[in-house]
Protein backbone atom coordinates (compact mmCIF):
# COMPACT_ATOMS: atom_id res chain seq x y z
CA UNK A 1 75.89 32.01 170.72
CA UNK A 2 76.70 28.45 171.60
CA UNK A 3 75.89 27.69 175.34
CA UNK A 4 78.76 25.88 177.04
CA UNK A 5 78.18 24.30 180.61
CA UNK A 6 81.03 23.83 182.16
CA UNK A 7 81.64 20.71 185.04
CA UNK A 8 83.62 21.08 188.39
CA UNK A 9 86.36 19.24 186.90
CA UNK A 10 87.05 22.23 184.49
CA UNK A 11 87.14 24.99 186.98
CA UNK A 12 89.20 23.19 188.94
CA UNK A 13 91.66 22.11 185.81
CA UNK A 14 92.92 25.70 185.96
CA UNK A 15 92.13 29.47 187.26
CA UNK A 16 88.59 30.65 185.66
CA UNK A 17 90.73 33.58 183.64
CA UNK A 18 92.87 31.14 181.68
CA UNK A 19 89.71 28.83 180.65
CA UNK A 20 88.04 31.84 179.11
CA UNK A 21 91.04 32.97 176.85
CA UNK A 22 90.49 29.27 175.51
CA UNK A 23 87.08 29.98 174.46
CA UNK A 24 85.59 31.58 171.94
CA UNK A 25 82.74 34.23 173.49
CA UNK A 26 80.11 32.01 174.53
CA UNK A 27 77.60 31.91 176.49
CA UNK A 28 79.34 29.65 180.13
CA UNK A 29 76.89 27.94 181.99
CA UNK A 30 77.76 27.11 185.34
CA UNK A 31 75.15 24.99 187.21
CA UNK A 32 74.55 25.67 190.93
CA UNK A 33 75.73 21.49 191.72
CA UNK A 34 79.15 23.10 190.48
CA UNK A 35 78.94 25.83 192.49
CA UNK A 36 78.52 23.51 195.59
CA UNK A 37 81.28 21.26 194.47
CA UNK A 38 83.86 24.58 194.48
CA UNK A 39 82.58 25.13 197.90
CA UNK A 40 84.18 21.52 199.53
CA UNK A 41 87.35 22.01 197.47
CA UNK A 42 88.33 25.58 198.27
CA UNK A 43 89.84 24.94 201.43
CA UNK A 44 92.43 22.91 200.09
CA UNK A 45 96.40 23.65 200.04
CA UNK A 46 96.69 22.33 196.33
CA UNK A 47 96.04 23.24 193.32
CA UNK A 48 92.66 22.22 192.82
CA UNK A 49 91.60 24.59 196.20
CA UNK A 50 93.25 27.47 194.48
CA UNK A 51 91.60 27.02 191.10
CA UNK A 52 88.33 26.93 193.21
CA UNK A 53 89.40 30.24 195.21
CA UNK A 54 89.35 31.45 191.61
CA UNK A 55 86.05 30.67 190.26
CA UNK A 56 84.64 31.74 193.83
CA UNK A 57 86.13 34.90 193.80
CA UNK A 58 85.60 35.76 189.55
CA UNK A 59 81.60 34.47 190.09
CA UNK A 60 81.27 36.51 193.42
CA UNK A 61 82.29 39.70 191.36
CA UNK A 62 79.52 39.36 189.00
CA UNK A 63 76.61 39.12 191.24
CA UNK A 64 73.55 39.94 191.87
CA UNK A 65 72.76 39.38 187.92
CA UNK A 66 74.59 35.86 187.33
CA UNK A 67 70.98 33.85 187.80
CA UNK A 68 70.29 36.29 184.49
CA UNK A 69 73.49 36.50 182.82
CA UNK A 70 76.32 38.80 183.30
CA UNK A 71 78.30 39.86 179.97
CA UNK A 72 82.03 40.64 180.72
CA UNK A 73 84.68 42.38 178.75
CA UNK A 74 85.98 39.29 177.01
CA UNK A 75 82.65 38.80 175.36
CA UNK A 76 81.35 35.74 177.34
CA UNK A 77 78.10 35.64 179.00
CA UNK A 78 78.55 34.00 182.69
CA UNK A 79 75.34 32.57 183.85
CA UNK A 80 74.39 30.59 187.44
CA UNK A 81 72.06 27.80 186.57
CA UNK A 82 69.71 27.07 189.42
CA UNK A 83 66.47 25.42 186.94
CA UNK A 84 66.26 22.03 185.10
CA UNK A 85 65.81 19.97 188.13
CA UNK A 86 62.86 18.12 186.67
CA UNK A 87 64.47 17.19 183.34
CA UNK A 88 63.30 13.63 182.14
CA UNK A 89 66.31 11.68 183.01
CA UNK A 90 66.27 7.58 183.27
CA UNK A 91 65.55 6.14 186.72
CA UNK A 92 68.68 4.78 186.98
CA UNK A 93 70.73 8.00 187.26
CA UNK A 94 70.46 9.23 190.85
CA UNK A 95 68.87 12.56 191.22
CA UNK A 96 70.41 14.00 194.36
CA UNK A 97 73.87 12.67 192.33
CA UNK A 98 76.31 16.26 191.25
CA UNK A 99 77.12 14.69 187.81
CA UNK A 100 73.11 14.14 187.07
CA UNK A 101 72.31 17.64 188.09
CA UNK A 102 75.01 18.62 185.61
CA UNK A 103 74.01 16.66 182.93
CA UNK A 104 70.17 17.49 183.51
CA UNK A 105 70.89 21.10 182.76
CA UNK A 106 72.61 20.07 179.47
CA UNK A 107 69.90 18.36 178.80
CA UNK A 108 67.04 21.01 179.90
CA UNK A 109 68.49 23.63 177.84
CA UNK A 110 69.14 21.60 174.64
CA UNK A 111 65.42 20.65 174.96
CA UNK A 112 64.62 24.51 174.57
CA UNK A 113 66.05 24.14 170.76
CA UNK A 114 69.51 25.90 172.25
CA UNK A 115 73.09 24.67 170.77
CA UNK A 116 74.22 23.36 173.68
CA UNK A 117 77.62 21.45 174.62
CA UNK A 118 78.62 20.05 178.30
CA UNK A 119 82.10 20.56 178.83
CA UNK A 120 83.87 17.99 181.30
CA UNK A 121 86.97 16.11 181.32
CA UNK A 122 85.02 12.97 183.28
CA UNK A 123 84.83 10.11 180.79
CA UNK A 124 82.30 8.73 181.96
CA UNK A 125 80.04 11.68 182.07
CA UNK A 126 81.29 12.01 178.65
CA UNK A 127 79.51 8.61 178.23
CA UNK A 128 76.09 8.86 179.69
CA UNK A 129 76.02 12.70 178.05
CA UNK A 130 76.15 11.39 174.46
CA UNK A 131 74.18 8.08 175.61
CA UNK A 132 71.45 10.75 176.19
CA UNK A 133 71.84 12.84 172.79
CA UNK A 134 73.80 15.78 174.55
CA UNK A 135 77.27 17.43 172.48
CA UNK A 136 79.35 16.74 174.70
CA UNK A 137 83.42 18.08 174.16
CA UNK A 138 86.26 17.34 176.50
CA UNK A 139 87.95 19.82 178.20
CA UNK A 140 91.55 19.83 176.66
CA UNK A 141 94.27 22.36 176.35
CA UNK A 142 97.11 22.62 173.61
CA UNK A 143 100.18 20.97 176.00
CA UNK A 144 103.57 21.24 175.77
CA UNK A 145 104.95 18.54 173.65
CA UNK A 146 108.39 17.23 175.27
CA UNK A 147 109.76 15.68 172.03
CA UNK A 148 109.82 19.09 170.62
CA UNK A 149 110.61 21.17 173.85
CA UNK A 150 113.13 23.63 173.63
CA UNK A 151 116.72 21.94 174.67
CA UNK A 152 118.40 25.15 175.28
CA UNK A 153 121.26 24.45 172.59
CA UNK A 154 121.43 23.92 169.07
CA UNK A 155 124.53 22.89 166.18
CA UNK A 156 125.18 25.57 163.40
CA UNK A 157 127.75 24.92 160.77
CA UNK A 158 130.69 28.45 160.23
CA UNK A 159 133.80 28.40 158.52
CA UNK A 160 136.84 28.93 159.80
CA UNK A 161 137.81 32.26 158.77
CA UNK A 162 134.84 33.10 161.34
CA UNK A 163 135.72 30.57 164.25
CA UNK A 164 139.48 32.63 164.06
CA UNK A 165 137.62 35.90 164.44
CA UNK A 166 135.69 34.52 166.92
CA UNK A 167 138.64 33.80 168.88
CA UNK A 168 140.28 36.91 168.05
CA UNK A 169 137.72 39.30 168.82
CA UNK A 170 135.95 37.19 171.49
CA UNK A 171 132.63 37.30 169.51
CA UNK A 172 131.37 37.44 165.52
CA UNK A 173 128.39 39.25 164.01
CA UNK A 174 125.62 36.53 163.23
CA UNK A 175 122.21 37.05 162.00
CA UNK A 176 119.23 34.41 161.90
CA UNK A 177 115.70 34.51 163.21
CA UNK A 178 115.84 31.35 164.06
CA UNK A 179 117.94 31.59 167.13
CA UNK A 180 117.16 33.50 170.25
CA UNK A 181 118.48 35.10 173.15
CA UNK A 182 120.94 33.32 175.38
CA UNK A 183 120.63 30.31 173.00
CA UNK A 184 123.92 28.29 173.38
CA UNK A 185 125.87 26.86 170.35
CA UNK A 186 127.58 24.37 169.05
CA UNK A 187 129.80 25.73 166.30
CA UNK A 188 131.10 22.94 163.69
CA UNK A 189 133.83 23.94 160.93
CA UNK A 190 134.84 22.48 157.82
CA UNK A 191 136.83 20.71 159.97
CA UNK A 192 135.06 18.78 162.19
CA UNK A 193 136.13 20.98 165.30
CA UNK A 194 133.34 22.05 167.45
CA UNK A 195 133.28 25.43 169.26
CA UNK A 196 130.93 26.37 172.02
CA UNK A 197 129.30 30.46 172.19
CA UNK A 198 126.16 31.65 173.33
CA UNK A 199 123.75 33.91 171.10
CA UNK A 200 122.46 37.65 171.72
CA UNK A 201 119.72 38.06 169.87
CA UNK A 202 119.82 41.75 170.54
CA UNK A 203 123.37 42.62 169.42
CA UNK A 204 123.11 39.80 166.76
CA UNK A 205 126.70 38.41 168.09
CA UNK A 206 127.68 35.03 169.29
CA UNK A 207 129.78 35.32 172.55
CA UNK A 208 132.26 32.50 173.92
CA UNK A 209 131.15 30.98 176.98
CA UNK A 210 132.76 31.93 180.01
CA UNK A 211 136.44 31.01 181.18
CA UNK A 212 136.69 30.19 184.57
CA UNK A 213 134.66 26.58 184.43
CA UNK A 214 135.90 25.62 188.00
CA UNK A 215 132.90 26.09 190.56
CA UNK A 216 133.74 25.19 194.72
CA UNK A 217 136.18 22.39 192.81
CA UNK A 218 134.61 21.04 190.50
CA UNK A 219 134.64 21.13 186.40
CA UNK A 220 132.77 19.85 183.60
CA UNK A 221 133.15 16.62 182.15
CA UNK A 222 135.88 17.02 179.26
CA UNK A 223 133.50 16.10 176.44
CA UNK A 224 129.99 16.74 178.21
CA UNK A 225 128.96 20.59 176.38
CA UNK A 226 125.54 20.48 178.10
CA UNK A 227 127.81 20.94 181.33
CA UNK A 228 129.83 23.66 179.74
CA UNK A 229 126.61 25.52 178.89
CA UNK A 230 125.07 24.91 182.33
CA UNK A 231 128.54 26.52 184.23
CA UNK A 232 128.13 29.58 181.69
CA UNK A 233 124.79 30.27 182.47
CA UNK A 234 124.91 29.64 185.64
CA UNK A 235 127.55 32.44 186.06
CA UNK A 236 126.30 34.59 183.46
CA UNK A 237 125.38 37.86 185.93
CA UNK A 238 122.88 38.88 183.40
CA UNK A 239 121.05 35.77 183.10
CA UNK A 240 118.36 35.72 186.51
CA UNK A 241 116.54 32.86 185.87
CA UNK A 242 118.39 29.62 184.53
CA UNK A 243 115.78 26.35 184.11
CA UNK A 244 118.13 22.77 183.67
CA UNK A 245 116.27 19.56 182.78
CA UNK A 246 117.51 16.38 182.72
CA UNK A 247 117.48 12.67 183.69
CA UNK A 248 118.95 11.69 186.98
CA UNK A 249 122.66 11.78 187.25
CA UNK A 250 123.67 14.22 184.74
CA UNK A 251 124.73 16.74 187.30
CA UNK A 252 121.63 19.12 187.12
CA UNK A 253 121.83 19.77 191.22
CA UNK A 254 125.59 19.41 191.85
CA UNK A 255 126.07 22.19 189.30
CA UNK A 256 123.71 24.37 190.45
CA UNK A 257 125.02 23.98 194.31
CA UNK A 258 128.46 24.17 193.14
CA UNK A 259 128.04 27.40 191.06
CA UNK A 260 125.78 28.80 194.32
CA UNK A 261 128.43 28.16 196.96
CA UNK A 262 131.01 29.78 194.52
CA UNK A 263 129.05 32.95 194.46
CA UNK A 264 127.82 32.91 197.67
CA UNK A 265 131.22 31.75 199.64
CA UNK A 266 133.84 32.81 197.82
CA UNK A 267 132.57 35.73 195.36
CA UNK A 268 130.06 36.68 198.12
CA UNK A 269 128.19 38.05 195.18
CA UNK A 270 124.90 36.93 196.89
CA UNK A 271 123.62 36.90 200.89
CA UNK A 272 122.88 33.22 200.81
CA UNK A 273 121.82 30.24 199.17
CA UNK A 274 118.55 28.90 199.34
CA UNK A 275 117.43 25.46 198.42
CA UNK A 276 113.75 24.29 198.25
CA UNK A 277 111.87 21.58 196.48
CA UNK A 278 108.22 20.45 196.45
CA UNK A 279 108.05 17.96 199.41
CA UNK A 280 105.88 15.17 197.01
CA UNK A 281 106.55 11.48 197.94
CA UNK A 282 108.04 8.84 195.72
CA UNK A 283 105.78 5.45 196.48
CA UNK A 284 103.64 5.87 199.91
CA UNK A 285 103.74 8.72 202.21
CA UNK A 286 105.54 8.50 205.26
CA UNK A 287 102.99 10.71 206.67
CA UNK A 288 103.50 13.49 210.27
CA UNK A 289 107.12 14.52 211.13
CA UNK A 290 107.66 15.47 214.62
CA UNK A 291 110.00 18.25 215.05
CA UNK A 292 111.03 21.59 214.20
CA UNK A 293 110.87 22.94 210.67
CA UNK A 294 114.08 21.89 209.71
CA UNK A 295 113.75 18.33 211.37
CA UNK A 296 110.71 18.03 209.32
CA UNK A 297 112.03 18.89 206.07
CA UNK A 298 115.65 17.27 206.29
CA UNK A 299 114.15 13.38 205.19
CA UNK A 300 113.00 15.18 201.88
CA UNK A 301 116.93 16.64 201.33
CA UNK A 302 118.58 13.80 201.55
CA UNK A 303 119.92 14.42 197.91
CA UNK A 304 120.86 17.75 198.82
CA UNK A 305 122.79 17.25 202.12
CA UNK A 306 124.56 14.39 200.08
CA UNK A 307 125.48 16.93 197.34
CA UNK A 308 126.48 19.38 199.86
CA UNK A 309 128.84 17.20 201.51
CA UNK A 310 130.43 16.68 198.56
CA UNK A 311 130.68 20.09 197.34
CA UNK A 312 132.59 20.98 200.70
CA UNK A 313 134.38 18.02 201.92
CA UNK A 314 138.08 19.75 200.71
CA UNK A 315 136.87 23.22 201.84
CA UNK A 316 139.70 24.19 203.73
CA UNK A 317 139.45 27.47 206.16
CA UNK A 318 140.85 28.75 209.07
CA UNK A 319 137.64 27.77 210.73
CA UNK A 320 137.88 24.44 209.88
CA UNK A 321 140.17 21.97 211.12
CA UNK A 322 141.56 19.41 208.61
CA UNK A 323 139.67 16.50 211.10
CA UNK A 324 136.52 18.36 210.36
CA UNK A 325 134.26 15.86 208.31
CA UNK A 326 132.08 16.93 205.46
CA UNK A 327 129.03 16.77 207.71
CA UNK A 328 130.76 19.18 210.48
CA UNK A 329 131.56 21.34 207.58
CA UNK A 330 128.32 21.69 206.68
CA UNK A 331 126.39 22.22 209.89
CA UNK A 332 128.93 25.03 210.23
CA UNK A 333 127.70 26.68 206.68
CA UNK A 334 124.00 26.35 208.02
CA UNK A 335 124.88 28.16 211.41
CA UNK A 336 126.74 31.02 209.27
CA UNK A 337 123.93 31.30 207.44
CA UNK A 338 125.41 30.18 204.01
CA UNK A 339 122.92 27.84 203.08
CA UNK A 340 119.30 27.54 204.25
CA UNK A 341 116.73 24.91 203.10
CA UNK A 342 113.42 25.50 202.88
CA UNK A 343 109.84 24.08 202.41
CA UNK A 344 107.79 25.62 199.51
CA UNK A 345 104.92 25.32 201.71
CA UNK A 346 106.37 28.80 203.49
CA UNK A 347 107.69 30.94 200.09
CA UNK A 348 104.14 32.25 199.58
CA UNK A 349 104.19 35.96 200.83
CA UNK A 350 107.61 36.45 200.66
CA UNK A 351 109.72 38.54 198.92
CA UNK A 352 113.61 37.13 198.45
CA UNK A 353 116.10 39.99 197.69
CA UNK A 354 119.97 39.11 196.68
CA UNK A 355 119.78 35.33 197.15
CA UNK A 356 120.61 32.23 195.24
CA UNK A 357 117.54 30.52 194.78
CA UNK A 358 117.40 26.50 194.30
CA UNK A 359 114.45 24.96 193.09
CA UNK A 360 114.58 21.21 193.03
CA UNK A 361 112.42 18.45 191.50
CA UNK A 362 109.90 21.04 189.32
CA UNK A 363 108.73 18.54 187.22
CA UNK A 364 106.74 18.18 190.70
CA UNK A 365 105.18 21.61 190.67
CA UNK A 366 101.86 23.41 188.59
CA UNK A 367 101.79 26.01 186.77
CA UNK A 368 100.63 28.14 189.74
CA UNK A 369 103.36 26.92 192.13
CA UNK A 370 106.00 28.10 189.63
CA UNK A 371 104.06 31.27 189.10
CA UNK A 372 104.12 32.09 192.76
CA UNK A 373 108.05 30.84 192.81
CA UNK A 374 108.79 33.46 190.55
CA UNK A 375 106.90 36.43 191.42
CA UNK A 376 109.01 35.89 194.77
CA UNK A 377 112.58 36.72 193.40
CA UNK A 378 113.78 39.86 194.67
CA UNK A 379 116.25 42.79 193.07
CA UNK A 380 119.45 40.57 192.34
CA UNK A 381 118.51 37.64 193.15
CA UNK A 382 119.22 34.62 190.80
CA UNK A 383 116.61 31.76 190.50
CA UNK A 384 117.50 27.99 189.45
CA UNK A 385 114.76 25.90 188.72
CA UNK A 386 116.02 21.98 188.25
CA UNK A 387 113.91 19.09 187.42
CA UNK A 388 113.54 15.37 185.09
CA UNK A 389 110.23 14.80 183.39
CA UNK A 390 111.17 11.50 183.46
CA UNK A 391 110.67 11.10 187.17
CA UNK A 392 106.87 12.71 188.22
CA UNK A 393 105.41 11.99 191.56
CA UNK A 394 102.67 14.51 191.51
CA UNK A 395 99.71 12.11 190.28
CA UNK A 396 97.80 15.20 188.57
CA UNK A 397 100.71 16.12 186.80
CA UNK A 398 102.35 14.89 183.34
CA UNK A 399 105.35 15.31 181.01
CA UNK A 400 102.66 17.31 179.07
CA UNK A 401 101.35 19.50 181.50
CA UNK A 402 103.49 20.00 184.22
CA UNK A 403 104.79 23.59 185.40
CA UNK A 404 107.61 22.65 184.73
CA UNK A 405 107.79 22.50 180.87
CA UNK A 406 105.13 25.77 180.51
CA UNK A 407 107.99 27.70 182.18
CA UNK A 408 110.45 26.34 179.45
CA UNK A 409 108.17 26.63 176.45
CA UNK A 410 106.89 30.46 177.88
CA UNK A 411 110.13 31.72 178.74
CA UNK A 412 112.15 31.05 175.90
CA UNK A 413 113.92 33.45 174.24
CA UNK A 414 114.02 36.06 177.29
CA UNK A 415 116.39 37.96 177.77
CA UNK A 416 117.24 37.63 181.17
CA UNK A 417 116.30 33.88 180.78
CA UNK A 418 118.51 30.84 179.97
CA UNK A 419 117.76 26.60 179.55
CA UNK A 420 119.93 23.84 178.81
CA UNK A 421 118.64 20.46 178.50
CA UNK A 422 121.43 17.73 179.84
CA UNK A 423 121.12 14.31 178.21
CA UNK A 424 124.50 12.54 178.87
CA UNK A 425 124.07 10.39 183.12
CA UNK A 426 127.56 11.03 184.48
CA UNK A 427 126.70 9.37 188.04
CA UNK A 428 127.95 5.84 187.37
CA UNK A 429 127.95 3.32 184.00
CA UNK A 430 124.46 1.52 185.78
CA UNK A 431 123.13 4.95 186.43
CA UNK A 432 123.04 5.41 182.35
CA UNK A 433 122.07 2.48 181.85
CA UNK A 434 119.21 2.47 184.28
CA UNK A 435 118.05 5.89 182.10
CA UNK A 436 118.54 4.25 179.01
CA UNK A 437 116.85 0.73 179.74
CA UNK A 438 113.94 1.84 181.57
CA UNK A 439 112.83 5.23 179.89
């Protein structure tokens, strides 16, 4: 079998388990300079520290035979390389340097007539490896292409003896393989009408969207359908987790607080609504915040509070005055206990029963962070997970590869799983423009 030494930049690219079900069975080489590198990075809060937790923990398992080589159940061969420190190298690549060690075991065990490639995704390793004669292959895996990501929504052409009985019997019978669950519709006649429904794949029906569009006061835009489809899913009872991309303005986060504070307040269908986003800087940190937890985090939720305000500046209530101001209005929700924000720093650990769950700015967040966001939703609680791939402040993330966009691509067609992609700004005519002119 090939031999495949892998640098620090791999194991640290993604958990050990998912770079193994990339490879073919092979014999993985991981030299001890690696080993010492995973050592300074697993303290670390990020993603890199967990990735390293990984490797640490998956290497520590197959001791005391990894100097020899371990077999596992996929088929690979996991060895430890400790030799190869006196591999001819040129004088002017520093011994005691991590990426020389690395490249000295390629090197050492090509010399013993081996097939042997050094895996890194450091160019210029990539560089001095083939300056030397080593195969050398970067470490790249198939990403999610956003020109082709799944929008949620697609046009279908029916006639109109159907579109009647689909407003007769509030659904038709429709077969295709091509659609999938919860996929909305746009529904053009002979016409030229259009008529919105949303696909079960399981009952092979298409099913108008919901009636009642008006959320805590507000409605769709008249001719905006993404919107429509957002409201429907967002009330849909059997839909739990509803992902809505977007560039700014197009009413991704109003919608989903709008739709929360109408289940929450007035349906009381769920115990509260939660709101959380990754707390990533756009353009230089402004570094410590004094204060309590909720001092600390309010700069980030500046967007939110401003949304909020809006949402509930007609509220009207026998608690609240008609001099109460939108700001008043909502401190009082916070005290009740209507609304809480919160850090994604503290989810981890928690389980989150019966809530509305908020999740802003994911084109911020890995893989692992939305993993972990997930695996915290409780029984009936509903999860909404916003976010523009346009706008990415996390400098180790990309439209390509963000967690984000897995979540779209890996959830689609779920059952209890719904996405609509909104293209049309509604904030202001320089808002769209700003979208359009400087994508």
């Amino acid at each position: 079998m090939i031999i495949k030494v892998l640098d620090t930049n791999v194991l640290l690219d993604r958990p050990i388990g998912d770079i193994l079900n990339t490879m073919e069975p092979c014999n993985i080489v991981i030299p001890l300079a690696v080993i010492n590198e995973l050592d300074g990075f697993k303290h670390l809060d990020d993603s890199r520290g967990y990735c390293a937790r990984q490797a640490i923990r998956f290497l520590d398992a197959l001791r005391p035979n990894l100097h020899r080589g371990v077999v596992i159940e996929s088929g690979h061969v996991i060895t430890v390389e400790l030799n190869h420190l006196n591999v001819d190298l040129p004088v002017f690549l520093p011994k005691d340097k991590v990426d020389t060690r690395i490249i000295g075991v390629a090197k050492g065990l090509g010399e013993q007539a081996r097939e042997v490639s050094l895996v890194t995704q450091d160019m210029c390793v990539r560089i001095l490896a083939d300056a030397l004669g080593i195969c050398v292959e970067n470490y790249v895996v198939e990403k999610v292409d956003p020109e082709i990501l799944y929008q949620g929504w697609v046009a279908i052409s029916i006639n109109s003896d159907e579109i009647q009985q689909f407003y007769q019997h509030n659904m038709i019978e429709y077969e295709s393989d091509k659609l999938l669950d919860n996929q909305y519709l746009v529904m053009k006649d002979e016409t030229g009408g259009k008529n919105l429904g949303r696909y079960n794949k399981r009952a092979r029906k298409i099913f108008p969207l919901c009636r009642e569009m008006n959320i805590f006061g507000i409605n769709p835009i008249k001719d905006n359908i993404e919107q429509h489809f957002a409201i429907d899913a967002l009330l849909n009872p059997d839909i739990h987790l509803v992902t809505l991309m977007g560039p700014a303005g197009t009413g991704k986060t109003l919608l989903a607080l709008a739709a929360g504070l109408h289940q929450v307040v007035n349906l009381q269908r769920y115990s509260n609504l939660v709101v959380s986003r990754a707390l990533i800087p756009h353009g230089h940190d402004i570094g410590f915040l004094p204060g309590s937890k909720d001092e600390k985090i309010s700069p980030w939720m500046g967007a939110i509070f401003d949304n909020l305000q809006y949402l509930i500046r007609n509220f009207t209530s026998s608690k609240y005055g008609a001099s109460s101001t939108p700001a008043e209005k909502l401190k009082s929700f916070m005290q009740e206990g209507y609304i809480d924000l919160e850090a994604l720093t503290y989810i981890r650990g928690r389980s989150i029963p019966q809530q509305w769950i908020i999740i802003d700015e994911a084109q911020n967040l890995t893989k692992e962070n939305i993993k972990t966001i997930i695996t915290r939703a409780g029984e009936g609680t509903k999860l909404i997970i916003i976010g523009d791939i346009q706008q990415i402040d996390n400098c180790r993330l990309s439209a390509q590869n963000n967690g984000f966009v897995t979540l779209i691509d890996r959830f689609k067609g779920n059952e209890l799983y719904a996405h609509v992609s909104l293209c049309k700004t509604e904030r202001s005519r320089l808002a769209a423009l700003g979208v359009q002119l400087l994508a």
